[in-house]
PDB file of N, CA and C in Angstrom:
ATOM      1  N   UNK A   1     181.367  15.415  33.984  1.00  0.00           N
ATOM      2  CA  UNK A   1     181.430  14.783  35.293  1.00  0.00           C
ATOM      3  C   UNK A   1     180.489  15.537  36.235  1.00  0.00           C
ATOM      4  N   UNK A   2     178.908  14.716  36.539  1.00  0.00           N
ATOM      5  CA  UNK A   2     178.357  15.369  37.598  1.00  0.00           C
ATOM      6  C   UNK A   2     178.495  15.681  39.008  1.00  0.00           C
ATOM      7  N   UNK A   3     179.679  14.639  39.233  1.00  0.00           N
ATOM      8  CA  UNK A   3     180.251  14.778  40.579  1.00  0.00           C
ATOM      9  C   UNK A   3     180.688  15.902  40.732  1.00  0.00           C
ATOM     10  N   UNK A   4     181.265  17.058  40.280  1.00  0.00           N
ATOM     11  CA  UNK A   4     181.826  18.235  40.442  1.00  0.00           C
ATOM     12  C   UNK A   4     181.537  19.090  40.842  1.00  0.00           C
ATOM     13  N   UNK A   5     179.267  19.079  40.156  1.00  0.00           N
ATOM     14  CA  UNK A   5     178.217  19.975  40.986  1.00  0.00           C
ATOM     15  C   UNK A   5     178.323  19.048  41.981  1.00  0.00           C
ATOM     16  N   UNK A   6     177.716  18.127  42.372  1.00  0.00           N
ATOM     17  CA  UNK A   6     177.578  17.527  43.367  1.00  0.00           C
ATOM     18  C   UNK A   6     178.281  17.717  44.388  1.00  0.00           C
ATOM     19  N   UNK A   7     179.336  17.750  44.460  1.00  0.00           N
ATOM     20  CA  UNK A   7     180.727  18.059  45.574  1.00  0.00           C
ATOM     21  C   UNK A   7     180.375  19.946  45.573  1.00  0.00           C
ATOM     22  N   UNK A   8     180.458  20.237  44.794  1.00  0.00           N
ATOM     23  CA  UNK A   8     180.503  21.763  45.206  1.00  0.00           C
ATOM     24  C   UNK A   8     178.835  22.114  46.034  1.00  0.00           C
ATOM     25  N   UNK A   9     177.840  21.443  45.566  1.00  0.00           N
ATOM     26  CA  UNK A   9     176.816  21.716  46.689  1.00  0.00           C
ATOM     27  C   UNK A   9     176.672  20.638  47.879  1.00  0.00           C
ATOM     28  N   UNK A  10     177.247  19.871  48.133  1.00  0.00           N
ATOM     29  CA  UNK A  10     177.524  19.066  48.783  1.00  0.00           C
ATOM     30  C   UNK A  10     178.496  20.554  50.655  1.00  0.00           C
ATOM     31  N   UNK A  11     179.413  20.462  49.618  1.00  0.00           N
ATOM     32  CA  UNK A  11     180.534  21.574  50.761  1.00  0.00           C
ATOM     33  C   UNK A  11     179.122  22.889  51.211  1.00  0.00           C
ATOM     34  N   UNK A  12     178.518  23.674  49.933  1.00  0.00           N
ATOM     35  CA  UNK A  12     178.008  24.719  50.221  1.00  0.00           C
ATOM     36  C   UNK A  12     176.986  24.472  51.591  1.00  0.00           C
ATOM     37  N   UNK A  13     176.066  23.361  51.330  1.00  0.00           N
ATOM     38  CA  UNK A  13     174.817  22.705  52.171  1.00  0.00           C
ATOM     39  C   UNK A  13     176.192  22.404  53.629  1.00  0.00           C
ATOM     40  N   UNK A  14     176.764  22.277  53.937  1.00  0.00           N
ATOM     41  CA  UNK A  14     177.295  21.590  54.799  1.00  0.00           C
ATOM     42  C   UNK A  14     178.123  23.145  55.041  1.00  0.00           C
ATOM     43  N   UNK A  15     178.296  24.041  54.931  1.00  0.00           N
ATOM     44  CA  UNK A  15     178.778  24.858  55.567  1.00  0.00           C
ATOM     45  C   UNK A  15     177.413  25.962  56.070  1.00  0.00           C
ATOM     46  N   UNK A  16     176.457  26.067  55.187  1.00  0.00           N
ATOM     47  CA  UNK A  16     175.365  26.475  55.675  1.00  0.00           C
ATOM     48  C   UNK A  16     174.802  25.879  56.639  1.00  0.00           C
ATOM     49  N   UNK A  17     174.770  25.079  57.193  1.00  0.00           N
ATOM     50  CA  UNK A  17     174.323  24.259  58.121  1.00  0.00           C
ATOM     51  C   UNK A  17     175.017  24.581  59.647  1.00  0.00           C
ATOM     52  N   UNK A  18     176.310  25.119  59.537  1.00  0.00           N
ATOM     53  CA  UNK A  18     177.234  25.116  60.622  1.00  0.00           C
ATOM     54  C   UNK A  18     176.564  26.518  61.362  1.00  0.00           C
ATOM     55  N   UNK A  19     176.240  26.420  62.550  1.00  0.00           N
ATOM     56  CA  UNK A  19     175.587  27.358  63.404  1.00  0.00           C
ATOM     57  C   UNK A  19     176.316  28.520  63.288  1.00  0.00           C
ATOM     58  N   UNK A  20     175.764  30.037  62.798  1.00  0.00           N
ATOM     59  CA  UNK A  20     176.476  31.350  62.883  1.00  0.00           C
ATOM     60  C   UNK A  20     177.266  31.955  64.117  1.00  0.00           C
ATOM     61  N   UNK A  21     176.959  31.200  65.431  1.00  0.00           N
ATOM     62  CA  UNK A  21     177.842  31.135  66.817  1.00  0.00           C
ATOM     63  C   UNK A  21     178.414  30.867  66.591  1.00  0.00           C
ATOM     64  N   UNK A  22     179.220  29.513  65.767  1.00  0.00           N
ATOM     65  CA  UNK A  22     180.359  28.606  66.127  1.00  0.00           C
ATOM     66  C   UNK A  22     181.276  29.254  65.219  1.00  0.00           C
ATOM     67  N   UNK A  23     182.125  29.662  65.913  1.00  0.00           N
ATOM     68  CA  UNK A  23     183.590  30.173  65.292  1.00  0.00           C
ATOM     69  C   UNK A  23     184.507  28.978  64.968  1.00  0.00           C
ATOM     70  N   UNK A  24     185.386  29.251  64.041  1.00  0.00           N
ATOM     71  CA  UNK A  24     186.476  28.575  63.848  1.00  0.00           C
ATOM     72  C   UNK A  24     186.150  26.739  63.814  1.00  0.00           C
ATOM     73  N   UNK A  25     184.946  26.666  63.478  1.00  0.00           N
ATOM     74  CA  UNK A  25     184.517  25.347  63.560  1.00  0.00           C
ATOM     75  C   UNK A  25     185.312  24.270  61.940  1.00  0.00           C
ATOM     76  N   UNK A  26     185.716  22.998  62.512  1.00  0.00           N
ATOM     77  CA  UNK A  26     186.039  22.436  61.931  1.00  0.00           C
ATOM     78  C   UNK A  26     185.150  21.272  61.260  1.00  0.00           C
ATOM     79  N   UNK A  27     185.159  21.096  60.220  1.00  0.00           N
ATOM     80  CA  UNK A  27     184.088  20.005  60.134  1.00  0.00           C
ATOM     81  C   UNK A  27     184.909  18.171  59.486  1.00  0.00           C
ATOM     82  N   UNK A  28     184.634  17.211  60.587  1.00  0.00           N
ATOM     83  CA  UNK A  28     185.651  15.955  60.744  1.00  0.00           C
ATOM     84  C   UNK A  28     185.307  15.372  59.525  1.00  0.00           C
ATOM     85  N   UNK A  29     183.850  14.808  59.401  1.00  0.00           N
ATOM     86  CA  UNK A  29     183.299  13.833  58.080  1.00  0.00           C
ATOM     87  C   UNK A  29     181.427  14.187  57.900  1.00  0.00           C
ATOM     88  N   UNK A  30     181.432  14.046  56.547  1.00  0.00           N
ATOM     89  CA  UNK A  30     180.095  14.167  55.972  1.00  0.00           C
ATOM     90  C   UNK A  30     180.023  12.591  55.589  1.00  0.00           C
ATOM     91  N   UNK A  31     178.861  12.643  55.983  1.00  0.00           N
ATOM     92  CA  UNK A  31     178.068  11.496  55.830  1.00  0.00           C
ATOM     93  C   UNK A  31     176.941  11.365  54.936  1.00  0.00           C
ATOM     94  N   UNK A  32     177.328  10.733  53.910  1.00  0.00           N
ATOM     95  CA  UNK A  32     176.319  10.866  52.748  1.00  0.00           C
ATOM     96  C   UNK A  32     175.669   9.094  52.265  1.00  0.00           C
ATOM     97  N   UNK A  33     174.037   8.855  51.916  1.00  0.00           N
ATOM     98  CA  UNK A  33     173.584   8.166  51.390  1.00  0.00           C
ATOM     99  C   UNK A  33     173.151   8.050  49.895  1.00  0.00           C
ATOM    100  N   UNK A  34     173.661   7.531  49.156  1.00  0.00           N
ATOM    101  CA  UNK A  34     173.869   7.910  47.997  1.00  0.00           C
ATOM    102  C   UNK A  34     173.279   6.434  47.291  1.00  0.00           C
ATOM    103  N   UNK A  35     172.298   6.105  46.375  1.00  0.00           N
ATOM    104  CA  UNK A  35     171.495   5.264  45.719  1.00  0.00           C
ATOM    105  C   UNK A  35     171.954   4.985  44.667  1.00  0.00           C
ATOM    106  N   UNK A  36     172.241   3.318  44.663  1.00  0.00           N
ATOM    107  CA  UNK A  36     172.986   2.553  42.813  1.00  0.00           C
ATOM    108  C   UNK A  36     172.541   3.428  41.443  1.00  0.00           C
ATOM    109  N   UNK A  37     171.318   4.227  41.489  1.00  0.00           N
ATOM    110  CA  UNK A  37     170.545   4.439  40.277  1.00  0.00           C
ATOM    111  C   UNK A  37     171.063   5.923  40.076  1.00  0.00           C
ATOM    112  N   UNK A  38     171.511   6.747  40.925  1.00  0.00           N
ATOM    113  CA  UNK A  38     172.199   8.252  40.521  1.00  0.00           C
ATOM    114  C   UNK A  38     173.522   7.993  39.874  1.00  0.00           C
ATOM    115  N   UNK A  39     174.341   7.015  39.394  1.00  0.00           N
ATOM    116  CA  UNK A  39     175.235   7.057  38.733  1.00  0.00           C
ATOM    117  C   UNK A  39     176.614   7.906  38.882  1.00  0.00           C
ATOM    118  N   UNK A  40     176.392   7.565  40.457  1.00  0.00           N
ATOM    119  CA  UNK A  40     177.572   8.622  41.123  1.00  0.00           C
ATOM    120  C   UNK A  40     178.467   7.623  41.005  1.00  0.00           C
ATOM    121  N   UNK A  41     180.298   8.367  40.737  1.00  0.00           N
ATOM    122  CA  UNK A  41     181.181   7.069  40.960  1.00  0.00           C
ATOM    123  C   UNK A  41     181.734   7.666  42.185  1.00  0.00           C
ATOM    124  N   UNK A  42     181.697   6.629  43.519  1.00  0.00           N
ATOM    125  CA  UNK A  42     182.120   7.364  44.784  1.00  0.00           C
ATOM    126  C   UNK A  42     183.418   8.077  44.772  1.00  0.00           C
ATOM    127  N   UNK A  43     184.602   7.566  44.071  1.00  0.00           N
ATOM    128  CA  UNK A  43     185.567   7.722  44.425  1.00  0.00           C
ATOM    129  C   UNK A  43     185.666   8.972  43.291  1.00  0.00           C
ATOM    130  N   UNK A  44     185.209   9.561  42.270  1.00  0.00           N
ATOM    131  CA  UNK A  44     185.141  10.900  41.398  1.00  0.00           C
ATOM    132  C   UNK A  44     184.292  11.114  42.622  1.00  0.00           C
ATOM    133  N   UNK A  45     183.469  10.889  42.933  1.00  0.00           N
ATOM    134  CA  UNK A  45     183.097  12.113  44.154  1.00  0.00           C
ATOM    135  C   UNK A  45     183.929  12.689  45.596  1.00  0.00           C
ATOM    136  N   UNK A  46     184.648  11.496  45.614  1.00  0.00           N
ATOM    137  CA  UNK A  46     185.516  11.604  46.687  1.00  0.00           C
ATOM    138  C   UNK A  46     186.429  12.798  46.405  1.00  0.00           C
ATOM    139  N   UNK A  47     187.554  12.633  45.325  1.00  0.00           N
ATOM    140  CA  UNK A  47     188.295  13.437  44.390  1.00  0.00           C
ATOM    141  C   UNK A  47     187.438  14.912  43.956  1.00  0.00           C
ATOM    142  N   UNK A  48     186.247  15.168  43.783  1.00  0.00           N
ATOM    143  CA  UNK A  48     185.773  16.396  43.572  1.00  0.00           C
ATOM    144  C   UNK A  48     185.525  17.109  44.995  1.00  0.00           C
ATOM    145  N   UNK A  49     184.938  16.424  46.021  1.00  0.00           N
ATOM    146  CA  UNK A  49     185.005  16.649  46.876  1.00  0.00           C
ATOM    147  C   UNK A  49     186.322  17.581  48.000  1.00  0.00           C
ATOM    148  N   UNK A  50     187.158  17.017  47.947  1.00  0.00           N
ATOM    149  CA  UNK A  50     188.636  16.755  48.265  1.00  0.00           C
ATOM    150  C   UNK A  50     188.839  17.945  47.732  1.00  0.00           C
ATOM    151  N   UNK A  51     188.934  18.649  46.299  1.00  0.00           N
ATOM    152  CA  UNK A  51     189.197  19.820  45.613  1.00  0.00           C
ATOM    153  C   UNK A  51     188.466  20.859  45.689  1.00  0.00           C
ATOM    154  N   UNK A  52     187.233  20.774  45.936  1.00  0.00           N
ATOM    155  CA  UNK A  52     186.263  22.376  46.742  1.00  0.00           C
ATOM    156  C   UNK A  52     185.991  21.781  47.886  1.00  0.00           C
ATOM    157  N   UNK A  53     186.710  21.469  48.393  1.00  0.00           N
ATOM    158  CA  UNK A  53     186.523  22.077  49.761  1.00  0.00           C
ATOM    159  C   UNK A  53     187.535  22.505  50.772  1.00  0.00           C
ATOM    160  N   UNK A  54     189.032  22.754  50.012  1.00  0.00           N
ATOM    161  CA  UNK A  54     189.598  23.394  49.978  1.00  0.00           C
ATOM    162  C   UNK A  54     189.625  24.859  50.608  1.00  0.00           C
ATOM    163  N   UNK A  55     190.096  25.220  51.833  1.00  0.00           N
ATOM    164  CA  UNK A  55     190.232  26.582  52.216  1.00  0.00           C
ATOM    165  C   UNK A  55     188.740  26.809  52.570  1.00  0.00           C
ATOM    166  N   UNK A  56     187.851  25.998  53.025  1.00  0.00           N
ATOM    167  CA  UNK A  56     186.714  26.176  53.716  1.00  0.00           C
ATOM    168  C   UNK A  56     187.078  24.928  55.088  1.00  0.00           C
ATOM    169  N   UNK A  57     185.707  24.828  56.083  1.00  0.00           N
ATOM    170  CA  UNK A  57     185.657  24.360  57.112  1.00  0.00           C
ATOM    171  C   UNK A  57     185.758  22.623  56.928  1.00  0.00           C
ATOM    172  N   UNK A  58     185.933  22.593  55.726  1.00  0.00           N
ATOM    173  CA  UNK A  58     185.560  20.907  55.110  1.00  0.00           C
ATOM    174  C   UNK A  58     187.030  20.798  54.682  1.00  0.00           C
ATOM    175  N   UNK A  59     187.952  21.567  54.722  1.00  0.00           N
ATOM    176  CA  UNK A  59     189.546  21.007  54.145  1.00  0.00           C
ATOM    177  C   UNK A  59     189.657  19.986  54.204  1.00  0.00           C
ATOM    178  N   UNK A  60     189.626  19.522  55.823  1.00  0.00           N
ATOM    179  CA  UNK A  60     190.262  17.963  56.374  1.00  0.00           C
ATOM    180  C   UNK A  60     189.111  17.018  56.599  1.00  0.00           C
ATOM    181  N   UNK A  61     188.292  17.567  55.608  1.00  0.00           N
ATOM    182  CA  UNK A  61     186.703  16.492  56.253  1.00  0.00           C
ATOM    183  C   UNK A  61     186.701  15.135  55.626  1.00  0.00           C
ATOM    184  N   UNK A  62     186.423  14.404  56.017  1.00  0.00           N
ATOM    185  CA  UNK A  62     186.584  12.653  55.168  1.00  0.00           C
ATOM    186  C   UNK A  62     184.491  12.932  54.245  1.00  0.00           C
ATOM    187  N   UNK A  63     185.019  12.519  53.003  1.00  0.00           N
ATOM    188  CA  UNK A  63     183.317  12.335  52.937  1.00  0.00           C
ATOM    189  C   UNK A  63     183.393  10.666  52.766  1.00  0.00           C
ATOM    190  N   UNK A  64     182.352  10.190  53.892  1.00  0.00           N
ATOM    191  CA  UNK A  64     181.500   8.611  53.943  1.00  0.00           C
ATOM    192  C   UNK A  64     180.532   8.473  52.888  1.00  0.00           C
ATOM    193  N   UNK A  65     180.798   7.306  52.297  1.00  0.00           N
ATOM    194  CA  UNK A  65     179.325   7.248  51.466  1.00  0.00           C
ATOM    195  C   UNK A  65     178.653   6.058  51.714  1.00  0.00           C
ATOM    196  N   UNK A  66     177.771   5.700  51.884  1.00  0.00           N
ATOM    197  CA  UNK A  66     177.161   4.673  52.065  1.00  0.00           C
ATOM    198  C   UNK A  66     175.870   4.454  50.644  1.00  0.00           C
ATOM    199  N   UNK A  67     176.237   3.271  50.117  1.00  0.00           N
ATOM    200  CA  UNK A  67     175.709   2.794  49.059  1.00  0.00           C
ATOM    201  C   UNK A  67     174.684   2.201  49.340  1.00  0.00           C
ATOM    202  N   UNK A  68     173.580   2.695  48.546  1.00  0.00           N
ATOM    203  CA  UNK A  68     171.534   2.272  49.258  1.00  0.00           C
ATOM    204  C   UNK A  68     171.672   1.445  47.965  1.00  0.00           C
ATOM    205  N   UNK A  69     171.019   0.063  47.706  1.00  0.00           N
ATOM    206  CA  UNK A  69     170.794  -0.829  47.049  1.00  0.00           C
ATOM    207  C   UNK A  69     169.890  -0.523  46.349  1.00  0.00           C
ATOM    208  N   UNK A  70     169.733  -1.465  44.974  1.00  0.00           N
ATOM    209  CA  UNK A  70     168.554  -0.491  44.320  1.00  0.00           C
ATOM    210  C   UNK A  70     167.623  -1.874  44.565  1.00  0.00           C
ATOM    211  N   UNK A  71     166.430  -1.341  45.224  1.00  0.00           N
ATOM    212  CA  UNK A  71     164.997  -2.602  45.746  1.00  0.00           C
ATOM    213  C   UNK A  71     163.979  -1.963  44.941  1.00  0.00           C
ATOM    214  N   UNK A  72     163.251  -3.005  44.948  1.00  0.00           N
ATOM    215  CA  UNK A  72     162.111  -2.798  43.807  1.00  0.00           C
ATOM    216  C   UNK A  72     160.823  -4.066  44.389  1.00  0.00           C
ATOM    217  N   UNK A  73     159.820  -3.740  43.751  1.00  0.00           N
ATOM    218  CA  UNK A  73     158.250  -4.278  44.754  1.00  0.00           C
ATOM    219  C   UNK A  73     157.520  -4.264  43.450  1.00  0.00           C
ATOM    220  N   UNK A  74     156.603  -5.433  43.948  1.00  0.00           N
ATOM    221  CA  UNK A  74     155.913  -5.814  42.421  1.00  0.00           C
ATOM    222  C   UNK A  74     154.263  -5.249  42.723  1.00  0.00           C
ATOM    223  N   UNK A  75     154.538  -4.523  41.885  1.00  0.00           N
ATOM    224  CA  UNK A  75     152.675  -3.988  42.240  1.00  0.00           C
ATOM    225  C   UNK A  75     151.456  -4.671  42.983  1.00  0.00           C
ATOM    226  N   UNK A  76     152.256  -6.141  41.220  1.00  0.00           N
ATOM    227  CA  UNK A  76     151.177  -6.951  41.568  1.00  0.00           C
ATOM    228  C   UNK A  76     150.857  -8.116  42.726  1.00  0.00           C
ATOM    229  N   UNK A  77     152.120  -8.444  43.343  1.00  0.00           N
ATOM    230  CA  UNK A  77     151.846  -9.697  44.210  1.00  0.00           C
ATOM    231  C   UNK A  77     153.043  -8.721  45.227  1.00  0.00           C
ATOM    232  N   UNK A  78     153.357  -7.933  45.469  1.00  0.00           N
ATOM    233  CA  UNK A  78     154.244  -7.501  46.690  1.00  0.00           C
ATOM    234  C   UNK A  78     155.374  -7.901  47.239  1.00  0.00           C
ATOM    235  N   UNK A  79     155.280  -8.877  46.251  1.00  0.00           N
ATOM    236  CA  UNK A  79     157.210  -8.990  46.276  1.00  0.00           C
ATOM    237  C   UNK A  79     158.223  -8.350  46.321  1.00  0.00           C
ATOM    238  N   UNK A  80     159.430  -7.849  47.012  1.00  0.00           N
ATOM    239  CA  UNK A  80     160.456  -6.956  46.870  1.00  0.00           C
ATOM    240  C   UNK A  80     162.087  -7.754  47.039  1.00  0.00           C
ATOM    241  N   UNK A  81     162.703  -7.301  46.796  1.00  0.00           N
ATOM    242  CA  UNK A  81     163.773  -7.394  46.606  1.00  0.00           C
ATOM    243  C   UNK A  81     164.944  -6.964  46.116  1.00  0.00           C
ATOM    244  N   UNK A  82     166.008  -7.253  46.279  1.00  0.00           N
ATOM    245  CA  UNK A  82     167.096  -5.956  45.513  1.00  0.00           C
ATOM    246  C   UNK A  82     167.440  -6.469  44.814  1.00  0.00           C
ATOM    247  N   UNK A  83     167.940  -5.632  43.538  1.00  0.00           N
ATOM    248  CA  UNK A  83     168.481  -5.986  42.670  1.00  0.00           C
ATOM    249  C   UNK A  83     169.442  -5.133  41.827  1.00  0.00           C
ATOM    250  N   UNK A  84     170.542  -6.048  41.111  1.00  0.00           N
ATOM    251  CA  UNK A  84     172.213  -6.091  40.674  1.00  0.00           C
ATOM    252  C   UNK A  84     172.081  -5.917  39.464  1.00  0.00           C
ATOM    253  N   UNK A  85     171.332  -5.613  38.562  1.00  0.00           N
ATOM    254  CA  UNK A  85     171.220  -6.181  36.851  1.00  0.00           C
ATOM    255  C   UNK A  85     169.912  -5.188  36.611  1.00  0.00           C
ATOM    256  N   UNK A  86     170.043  -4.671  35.518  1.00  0.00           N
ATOM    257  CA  UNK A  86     168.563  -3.779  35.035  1.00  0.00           C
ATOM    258  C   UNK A  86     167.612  -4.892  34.504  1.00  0.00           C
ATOM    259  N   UNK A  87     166.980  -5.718  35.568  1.00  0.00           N
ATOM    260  CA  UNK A  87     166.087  -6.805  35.346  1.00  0.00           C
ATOM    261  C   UNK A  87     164.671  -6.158  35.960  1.00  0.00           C
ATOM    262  N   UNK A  88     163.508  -5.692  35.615  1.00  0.00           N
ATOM    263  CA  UNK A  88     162.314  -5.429  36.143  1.00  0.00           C
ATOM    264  C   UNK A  88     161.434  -5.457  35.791  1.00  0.00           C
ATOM    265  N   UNK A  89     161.425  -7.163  35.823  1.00  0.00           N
ATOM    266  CA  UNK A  89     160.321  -7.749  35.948  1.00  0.00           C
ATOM    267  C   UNK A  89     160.155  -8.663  37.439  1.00  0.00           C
ATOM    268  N   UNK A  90     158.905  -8.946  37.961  1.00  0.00           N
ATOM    269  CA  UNK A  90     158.488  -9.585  39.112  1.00  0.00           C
ATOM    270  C   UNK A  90     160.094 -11.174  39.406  1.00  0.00           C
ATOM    271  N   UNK A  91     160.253 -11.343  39.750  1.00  0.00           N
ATOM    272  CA  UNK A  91     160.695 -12.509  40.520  1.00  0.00           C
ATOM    273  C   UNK A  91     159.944 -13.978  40.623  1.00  0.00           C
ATOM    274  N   UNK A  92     159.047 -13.323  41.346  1.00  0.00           N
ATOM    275  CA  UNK A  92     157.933 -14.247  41.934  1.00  0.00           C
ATOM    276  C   UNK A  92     156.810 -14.404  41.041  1.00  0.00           C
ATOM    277  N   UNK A  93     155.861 -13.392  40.310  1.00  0.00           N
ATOM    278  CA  UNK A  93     154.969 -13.857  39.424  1.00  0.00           C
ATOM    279  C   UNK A  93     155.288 -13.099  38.256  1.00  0.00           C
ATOM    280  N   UNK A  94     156.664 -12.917  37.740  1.00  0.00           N
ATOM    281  CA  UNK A  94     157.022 -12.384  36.363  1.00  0.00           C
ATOM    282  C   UNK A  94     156.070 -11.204  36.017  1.00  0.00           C
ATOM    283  N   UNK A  95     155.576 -10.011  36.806  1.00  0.00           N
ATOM    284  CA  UNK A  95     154.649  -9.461  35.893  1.00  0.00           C
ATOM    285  C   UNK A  95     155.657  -8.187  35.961  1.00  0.00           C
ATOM    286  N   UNK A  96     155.693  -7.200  35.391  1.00  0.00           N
ATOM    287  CA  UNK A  96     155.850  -6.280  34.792  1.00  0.00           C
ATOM    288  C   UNK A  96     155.528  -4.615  35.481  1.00  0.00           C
ATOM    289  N   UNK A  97     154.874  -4.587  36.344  1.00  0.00           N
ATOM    290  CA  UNK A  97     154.364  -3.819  36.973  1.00  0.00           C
ATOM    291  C   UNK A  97     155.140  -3.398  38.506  1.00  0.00           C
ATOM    292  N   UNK A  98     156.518  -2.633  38.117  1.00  0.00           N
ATOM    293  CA  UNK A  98     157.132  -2.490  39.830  1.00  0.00           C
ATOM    294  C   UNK A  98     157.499  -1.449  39.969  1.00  0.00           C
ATOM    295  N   UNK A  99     157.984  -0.956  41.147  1.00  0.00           N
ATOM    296  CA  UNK A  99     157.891   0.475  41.764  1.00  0.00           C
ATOM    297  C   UNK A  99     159.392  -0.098  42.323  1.00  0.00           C
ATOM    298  N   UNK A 100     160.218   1.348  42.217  1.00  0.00           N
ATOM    299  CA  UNK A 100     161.607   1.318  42.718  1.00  0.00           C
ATOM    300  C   UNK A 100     161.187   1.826  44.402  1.00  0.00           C
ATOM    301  N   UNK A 101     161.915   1.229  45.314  1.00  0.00           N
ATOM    302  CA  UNK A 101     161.088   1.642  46.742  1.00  0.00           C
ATOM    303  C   UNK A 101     162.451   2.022  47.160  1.00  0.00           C
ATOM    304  N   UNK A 102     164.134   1.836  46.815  1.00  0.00           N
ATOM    305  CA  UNK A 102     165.169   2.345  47.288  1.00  0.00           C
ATOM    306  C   UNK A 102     166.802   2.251  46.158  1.00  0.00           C
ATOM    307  N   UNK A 103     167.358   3.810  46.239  1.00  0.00           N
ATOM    308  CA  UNK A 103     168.061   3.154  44.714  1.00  0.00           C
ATOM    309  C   UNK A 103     167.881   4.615  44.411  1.00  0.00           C
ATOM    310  N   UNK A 104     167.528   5.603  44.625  1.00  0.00           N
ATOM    311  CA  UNK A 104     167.803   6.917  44.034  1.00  0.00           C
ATOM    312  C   UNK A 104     168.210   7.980  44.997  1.00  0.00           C
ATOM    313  N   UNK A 105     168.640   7.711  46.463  1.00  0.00           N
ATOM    314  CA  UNK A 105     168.796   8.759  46.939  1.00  0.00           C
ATOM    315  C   UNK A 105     170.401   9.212  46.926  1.00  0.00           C
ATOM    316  N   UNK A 106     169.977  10.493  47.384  1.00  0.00           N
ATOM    317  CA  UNK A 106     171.596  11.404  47.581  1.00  0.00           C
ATOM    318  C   UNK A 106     171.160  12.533  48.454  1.00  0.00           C
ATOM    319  N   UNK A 107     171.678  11.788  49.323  1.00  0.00           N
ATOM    320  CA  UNK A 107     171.433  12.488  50.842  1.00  0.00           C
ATOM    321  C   UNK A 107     172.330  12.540  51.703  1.00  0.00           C
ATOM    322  N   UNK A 108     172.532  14.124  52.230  1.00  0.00           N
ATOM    323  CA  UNK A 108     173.460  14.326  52.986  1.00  0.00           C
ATOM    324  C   UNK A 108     172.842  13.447  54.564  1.00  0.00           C
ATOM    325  N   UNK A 109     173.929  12.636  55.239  1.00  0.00           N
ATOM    326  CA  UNK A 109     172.806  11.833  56.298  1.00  0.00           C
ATOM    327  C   UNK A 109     173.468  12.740  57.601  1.00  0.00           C
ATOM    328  N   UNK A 110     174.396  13.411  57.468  1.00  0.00           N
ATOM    329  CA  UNK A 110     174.846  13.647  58.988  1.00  0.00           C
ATOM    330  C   UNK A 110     175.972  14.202  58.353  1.00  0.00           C
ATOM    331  N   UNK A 111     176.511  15.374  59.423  1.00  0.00           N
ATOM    332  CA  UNK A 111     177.582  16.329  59.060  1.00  0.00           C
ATOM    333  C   UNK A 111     178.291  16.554  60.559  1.00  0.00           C
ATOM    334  N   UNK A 112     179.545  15.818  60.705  1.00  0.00           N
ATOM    335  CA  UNK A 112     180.466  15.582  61.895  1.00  0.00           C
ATOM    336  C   UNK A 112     181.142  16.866  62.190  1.00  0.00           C
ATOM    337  N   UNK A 113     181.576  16.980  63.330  1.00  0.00           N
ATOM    338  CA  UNK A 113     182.356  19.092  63.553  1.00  0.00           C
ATOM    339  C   UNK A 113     183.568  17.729  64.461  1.00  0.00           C
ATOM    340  N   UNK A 114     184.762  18.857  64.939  1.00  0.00           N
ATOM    341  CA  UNK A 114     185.028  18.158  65.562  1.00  0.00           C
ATOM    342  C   UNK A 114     184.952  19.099  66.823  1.00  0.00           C
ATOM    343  N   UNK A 115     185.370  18.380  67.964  1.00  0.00           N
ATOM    344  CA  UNK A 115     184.884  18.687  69.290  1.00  0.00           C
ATOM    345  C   UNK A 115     186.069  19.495  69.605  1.00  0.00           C
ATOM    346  N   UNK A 116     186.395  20.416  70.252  1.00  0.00           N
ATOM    347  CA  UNK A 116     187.391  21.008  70.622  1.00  0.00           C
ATOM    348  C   UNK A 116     187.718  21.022  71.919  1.00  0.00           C
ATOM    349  N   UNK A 117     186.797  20.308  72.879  1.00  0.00           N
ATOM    350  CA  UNK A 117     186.793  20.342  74.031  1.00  0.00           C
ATOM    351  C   UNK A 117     187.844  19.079  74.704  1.00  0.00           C
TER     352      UNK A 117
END
């Protein structure tokens, strides 16, 4: 299960991030963009998540995921579109020649504290 690294550098990156001033800082929700083609299952990430981060600033943190579609563009005539099915070939002039343009990322997008004020 790759979710397990994933969640454990997921917490590490997100506590490194928290300014060396801020004491006692809590962190609310991580916000993550995560692409059909990394083969993450959200909810094993959710669950790995949930378990290291444990007794750090992320205990009570919600992690968001937002699912990037996997789109794809035809070399040859510039067609794009997303797509549901490991189909890649053109659409429009069937050729063979395409570039994935969204569909692989895993990106932390934003890391929430909560406000104490």
């Amino acid at each position: 299960m790759h979710e397990m690294g994933i969640a454990m550098e997921i917490v590490e990156i997100a506590i490194a991030s928290i300014p060396q001033d801020m004491k006692n800082v809590k962190v609310e929700k991580v916000n993550l963009k995560v692409g059909k083609l990394t083969a993450i299952v959200p909810e094993s990430l959710r669950f790995c998540f949930d378990i290291v981060s444990k007794d750090t600033p992320l205990c009570d943190a919600t992690l968001h995921i937002e699912e990037i579609p996997l789109v794809i563009r035809c070399s040859d005539c510039q067609d794009e579109w997303t797509i549901d099915e490991p189909i890649f070939t053109c659409r429009a002039c069937y050729g063979g020649s395409v570039n994935i343009v969204s569909g692989r990322e895993l990106d932390i997008h934003s890391i929430e504290i909560v406000d104490e004020e």
